[in-house]
Protein backbone atom coordinates (compact mmCIF):
# COMPACT_ATOMS: atom_id res chain seq x y z
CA UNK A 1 -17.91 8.09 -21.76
CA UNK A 2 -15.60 5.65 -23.11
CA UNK A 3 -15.35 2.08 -22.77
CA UNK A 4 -12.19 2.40 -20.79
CA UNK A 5 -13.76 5.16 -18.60
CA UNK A 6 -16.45 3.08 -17.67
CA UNK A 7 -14.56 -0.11 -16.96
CA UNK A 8 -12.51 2.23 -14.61
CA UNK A 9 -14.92 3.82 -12.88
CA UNK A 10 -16.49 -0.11 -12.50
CA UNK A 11 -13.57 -0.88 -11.06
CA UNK A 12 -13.59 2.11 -8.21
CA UNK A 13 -16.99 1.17 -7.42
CA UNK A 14 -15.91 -2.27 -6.59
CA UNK A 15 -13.32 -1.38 -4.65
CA UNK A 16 -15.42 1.04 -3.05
CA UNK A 17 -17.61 -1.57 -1.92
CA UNK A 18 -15.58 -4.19 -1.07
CA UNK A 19 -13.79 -1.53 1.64
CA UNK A 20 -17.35 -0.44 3.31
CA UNK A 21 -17.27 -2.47 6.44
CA UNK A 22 -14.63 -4.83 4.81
CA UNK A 23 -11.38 -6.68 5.89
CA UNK A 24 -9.18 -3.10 6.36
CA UNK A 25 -11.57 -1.61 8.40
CA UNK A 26 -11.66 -4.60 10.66
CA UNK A 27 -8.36 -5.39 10.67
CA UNK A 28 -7.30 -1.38 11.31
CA UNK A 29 -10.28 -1.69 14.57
CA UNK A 30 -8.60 -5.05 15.84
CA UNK A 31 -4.77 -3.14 15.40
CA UNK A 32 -6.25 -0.20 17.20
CA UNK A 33 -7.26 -2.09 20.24
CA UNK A 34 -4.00 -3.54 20.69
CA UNK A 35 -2.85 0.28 20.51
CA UNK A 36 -5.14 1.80 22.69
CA UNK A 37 -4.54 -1.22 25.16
CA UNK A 38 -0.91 -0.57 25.39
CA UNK A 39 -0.73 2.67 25.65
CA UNK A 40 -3.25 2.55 28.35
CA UNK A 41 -1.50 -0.09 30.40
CA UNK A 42 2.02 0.81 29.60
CA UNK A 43 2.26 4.71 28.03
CA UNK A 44 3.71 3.96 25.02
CA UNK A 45 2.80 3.73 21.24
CA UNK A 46 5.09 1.04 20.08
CA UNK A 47 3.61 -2.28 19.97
CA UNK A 48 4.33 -3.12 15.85
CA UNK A 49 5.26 -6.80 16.77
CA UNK A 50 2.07 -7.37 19.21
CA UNK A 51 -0.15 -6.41 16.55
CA UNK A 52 0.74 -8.26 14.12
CA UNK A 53 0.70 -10.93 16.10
CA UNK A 54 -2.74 -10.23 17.34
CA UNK A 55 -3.56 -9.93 13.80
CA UNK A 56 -2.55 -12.94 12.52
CA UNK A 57 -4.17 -14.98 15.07
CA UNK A 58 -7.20 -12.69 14.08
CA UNK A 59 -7.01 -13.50 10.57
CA UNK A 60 -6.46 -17.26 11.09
CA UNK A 61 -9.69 -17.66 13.52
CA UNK A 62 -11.66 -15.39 10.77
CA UNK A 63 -10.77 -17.23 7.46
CA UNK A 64 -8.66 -14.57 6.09
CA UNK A 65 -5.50 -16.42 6.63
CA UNK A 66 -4.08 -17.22 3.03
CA UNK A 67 -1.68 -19.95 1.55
CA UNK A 68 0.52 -18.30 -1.34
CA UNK A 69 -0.43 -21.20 -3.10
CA UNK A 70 -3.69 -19.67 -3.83
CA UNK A 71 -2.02 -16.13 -5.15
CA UNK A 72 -0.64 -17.36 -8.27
CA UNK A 73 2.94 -17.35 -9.89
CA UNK A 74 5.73 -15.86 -7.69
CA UNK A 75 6.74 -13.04 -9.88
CA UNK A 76 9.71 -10.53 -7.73
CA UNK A 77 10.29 -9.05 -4.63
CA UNK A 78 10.94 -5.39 -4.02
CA UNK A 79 12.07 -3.26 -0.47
CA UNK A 80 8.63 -4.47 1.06
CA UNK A 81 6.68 -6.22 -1.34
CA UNK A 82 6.66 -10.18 -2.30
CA UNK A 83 4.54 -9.57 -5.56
CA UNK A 84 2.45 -12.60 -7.06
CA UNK A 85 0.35 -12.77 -10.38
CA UNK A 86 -2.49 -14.13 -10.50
CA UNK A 87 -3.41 -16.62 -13.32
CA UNK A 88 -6.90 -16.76 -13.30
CA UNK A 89 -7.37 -12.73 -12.56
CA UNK A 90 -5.98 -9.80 -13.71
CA UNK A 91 -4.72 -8.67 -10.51
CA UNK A 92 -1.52 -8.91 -8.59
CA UNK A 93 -0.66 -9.72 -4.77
CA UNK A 94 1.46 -8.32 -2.65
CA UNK A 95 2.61 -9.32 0.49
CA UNK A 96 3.65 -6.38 2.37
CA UNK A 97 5.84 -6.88 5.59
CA UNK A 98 5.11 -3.53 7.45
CA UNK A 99 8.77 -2.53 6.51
CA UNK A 100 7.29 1.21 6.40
CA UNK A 101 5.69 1.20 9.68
CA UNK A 102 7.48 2.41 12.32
CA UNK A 103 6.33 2.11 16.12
CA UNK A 104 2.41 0.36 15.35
CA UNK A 105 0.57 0.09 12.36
CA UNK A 106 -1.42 3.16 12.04
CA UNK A 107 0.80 4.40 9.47
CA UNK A 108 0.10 1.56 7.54
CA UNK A 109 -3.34 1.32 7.48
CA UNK A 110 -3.57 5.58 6.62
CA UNK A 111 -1.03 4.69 3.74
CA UNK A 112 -3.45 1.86 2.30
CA UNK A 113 -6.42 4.30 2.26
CA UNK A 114 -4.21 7.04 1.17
CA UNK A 115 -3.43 5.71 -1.81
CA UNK A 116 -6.78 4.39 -2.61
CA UNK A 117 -7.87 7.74 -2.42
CA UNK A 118 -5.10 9.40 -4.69
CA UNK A 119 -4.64 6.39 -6.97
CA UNK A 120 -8.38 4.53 -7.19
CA UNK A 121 -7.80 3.17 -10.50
CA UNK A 122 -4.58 1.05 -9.49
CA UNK A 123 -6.64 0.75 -5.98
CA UNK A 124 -5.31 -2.29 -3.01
CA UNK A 125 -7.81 -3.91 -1.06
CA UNK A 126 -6.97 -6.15 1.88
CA UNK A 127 -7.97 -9.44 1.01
CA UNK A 128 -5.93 -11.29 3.75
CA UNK A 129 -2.23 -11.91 5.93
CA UNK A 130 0.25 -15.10 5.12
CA UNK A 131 3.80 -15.51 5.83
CA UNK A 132 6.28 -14.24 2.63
CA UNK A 133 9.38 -16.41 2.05
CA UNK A 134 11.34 -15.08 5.19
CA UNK A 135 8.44 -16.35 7.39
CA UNK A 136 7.54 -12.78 8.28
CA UNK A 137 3.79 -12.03 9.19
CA UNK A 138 2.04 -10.09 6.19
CA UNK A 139 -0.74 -8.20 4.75
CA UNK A 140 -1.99 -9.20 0.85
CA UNK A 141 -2.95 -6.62 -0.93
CA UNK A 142 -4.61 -6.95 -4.41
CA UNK A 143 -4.01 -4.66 -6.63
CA UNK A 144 -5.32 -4.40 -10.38
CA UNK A 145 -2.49 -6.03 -12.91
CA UNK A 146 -1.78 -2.89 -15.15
CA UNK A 147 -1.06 -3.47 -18.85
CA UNK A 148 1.68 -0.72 -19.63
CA UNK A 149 3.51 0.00 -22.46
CA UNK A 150 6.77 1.38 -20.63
CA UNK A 151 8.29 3.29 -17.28
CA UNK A 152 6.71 6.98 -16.64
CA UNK A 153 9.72 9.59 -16.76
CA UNK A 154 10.68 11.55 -13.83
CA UNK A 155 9.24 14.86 -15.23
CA UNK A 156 5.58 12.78 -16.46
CA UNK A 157 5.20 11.88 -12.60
CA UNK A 158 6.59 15.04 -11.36
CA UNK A 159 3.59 16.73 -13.66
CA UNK A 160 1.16 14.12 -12.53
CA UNK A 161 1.61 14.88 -9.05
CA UNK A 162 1.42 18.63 -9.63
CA UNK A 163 -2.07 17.94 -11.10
CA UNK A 164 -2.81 16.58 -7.80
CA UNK A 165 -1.92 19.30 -5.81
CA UNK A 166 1.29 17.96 -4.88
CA UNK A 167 4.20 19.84 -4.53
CA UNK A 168 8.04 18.71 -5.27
CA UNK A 169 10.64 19.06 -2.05
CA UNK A 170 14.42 18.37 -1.77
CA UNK A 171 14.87 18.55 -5.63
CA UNK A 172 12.12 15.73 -5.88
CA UNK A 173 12.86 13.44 -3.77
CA UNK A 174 9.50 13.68 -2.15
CA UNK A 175 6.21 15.60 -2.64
CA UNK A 176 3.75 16.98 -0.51
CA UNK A 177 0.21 18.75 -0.56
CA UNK A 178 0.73 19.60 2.93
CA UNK A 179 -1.85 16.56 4.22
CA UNK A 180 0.27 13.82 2.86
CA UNK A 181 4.27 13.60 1.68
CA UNK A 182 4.51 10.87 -1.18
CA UNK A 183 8.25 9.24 -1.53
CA UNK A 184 9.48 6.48 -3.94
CA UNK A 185 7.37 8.09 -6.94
CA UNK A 186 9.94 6.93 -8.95
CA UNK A 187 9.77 5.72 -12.92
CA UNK A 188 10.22 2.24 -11.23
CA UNK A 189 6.85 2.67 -9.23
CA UNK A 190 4.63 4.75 -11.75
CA UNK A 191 3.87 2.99 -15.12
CA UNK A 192 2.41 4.08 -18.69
CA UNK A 193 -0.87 2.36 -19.31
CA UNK A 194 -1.85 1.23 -22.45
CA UNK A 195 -4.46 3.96 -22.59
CA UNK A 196 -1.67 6.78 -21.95
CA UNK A 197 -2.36 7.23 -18.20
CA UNK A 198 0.03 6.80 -15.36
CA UNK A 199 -0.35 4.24 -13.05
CA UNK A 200 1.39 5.09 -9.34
CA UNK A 201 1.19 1.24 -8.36
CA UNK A 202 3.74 1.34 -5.33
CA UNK A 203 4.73 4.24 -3.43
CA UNK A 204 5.16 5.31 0.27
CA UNK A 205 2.92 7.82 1.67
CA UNK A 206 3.17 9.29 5.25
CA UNK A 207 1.02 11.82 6.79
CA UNK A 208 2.64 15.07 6.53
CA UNK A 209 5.65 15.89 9.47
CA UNK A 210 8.53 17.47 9.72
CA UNK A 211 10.51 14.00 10.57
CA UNK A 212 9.50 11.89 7.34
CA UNK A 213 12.66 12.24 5.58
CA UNK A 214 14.73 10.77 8.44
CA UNK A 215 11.59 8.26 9.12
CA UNK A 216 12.26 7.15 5.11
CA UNK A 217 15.79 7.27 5.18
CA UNK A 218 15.58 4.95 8.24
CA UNK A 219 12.60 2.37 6.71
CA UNK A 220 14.14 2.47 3.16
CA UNK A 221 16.69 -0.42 2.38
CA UNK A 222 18.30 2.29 -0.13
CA UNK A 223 19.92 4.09 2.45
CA UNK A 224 21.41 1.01 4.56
């Protein structure tokens, strides 16, 4: 085993960790009661706003309520995403605004662990909520700052995904393995490490259904 290897799989057994009994899993049990409460009292799923709500007044009473200040440098902004570098760390933050949930936030919270499981060495793990610069409610994510060396091209990440078990649909514009469709895999959102391996550090992932291309088409500010 190499010496990158071994820092990698390091760095999967630390996220590992932190995620056993950590800040997803109680944020994801404090959204689901908010779900289960609604739907019992008023039969119906959507509640979005009411849980984040309920989770930021969650986070605040907990500690895990987080000034940007303490992020690092501001560094872009993408369809969902306020992204800030750390300058102490090598990671980034992103403050996600739930753009790609639709009615509540199980989507969300399947996407997180989704990822992590598809993508562990460019893993998130929920380290808090803030506000972004539009005041809107969001989840940081930390994610490990990748040193790349350029863009992957469409047919790297098509091949990548293939390797995966993923299949390409509508001429690539998303793929699926029939558990999970993956959209946005685009040379924008998959990077060329350093060491030659490609990075998928922001896509959207949806449990598989019939309806996720109109669901995407509807979330995605590139179809407005």
């Amino acid at each position: 085993m190499n010496g990158i290897e071994a820092q990698r799989l390091s760095q999967v057994d630390k996220f590992n960790k932190n995620e056993i009994g950590g800040i997803l899993e109680q944020a994801e049990l404090v959204a689901r009661g908010v779900l289960e409460s609604v739907q019992a009292v008023a039969g119906t799923t959507t509640c979005k706003g009411v849980q984040i709500a309920k989770l930021a007044k969650w986070a605040k009473s907990h500690g895990y309520w987080l000034d940007t200040k303490q992020l690092g440098s501001y560094e872009d902004r993408g369809s969902e995403n306020e992204v800030y570098l750390s300058a102490v760390e090598n990671y980034v933050y992103k403050l996600n605004d739930f753009r790609y949930s639709d009615d509540n936030l199980t989507s969300f919270f399947e996407r997180i662990k989704a990822h992590n499981a598809y993508f562990p060495y460019c893993a998130y793990t929920l380290v808090g909520f803030s506000e972004n610069q539009d005041s809107k409610i969001c989840a940081v994510l930390r994610q490990p700052y990748i040193i790349s060396s350029r863009e992957a091209t469409e047919d790297e990440i098509s091949n990548e995904l293939e390797k995966l078990g993923f299949k390409p649909q509508m001429d690539g514009e998303y793929y699926t393995n029939d558990v999970h469709d993956i959209f946005d895999a685009s040379p924008n959102n998959v990077l060329v490490g350093i060491d030659g391996n490609l990075y998928f550090i922001d896509t959207i992932i949806y449990e598989t259904n019939a309806g996720n291309v109109s669901t995407y088409h509807s979330q995605s500010p590139k179809f407005s």
